[in-house]
Protein backbone atom coordinates (compact mmCIF):
# COMPACT_ATOMS: atom_id res chain seq x y z
CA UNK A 1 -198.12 -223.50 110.86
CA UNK A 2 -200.97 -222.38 108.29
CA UNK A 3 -203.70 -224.38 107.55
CA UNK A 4 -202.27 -224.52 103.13
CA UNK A 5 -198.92 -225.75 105.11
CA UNK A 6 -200.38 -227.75 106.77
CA UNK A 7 -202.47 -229.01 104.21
CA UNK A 8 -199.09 -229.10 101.46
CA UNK A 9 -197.38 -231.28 104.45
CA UNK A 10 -200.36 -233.97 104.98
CA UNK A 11 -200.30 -234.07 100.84
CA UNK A 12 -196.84 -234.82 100.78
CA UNK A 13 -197.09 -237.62 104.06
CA UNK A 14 -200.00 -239.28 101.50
CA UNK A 15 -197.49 -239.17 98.62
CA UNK A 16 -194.74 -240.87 100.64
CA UNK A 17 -197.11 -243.40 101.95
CA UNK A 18 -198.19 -244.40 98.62
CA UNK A 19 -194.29 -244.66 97.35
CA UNK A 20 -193.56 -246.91 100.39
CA UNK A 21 -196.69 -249.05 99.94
CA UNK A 22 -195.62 -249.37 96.01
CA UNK A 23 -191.89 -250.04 97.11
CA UNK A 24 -193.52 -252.73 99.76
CA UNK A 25 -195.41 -254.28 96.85
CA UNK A 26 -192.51 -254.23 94.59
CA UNK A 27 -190.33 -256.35 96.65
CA UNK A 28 -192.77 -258.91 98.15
CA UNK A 29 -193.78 -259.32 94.41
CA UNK A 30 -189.71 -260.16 94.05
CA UNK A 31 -189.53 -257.50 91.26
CA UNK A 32 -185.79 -256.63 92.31
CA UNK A 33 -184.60 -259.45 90.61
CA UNK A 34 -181.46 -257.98 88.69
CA UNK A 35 -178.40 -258.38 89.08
CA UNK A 36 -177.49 -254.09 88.61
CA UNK A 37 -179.54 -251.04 87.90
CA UNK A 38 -178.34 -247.85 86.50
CA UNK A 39 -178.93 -244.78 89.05
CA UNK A 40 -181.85 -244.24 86.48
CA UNK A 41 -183.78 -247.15 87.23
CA UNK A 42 -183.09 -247.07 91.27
CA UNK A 43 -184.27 -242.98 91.22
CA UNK A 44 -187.68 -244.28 89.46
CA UNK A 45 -188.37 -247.25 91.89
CA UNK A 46 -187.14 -245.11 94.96
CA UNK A 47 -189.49 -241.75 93.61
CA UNK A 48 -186.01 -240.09 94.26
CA UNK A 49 -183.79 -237.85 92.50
CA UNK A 50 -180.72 -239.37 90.87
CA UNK A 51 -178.92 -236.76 92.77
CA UNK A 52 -180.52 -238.58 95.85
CA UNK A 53 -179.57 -241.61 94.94
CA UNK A 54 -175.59 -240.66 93.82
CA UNK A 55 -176.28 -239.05 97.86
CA UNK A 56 -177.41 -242.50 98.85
CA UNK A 57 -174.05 -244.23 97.06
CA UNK A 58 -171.82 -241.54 98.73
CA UNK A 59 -172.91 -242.16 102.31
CA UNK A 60 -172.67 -246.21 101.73
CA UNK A 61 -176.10 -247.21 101.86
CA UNK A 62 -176.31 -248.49 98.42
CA UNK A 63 -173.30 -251.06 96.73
CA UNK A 64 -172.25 -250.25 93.39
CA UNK A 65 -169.74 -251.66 90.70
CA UNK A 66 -169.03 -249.50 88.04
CA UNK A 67 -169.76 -251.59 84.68
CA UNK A 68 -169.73 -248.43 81.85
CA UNK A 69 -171.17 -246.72 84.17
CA UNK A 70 -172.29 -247.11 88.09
CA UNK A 71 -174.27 -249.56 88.65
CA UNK A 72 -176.49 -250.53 92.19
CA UNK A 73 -176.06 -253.75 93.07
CA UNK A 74 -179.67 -255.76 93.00
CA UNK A 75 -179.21 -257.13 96.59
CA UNK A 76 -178.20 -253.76 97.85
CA UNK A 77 -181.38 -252.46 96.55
CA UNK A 78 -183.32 -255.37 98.36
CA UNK A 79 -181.31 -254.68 101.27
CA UNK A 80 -181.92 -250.88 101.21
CA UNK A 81 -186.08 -251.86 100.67
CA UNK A 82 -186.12 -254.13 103.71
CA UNK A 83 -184.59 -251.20 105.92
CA UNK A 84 -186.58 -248.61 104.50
CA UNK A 85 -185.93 -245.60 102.46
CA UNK A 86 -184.91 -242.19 104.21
């Protein structure tokens, strides 16, 4: 490995430790407190694509009900926080 690869790779470790610690925040601060959120709002809060997140739905790890639209279910999301995001 190069030293820029290197150097990319610790920059993007930093950038995932910073979206954990705001995710951390987040839910001790009980800010998942709706009931849905459109794949939209659960890409933002994740720092995910909403490709990744539709991913996420496919495999199971997130419940949805589809209300217009899909929705993530709130406690899913809380769920999904407590066990970490992949």
């Amino acid at each position: 490995m190069t030293k820029k690869e290197e150097e990319r790779l610790l920059n993007k470790i930093n950038q995932i430790e910073k979206s954990i610690a705001k995710l951390q925040l987040a839910f001790e601060n009980n800010k998942i407190e709706k009931a849905f959120y459109t794949v939209r709002e659960v890409s933002e809060m994740l720092h995910r694509t909403p490709r990744a997140v539709y991913n996420m739905i496919e495999r199971g790890e997130l419940d949805t009900v589809k209300l217009g639209g899909i929705k993530i279910k709130g406690e899913s999301l809380k769920e999904k926080l407590k066990g970490g995001v992949e």
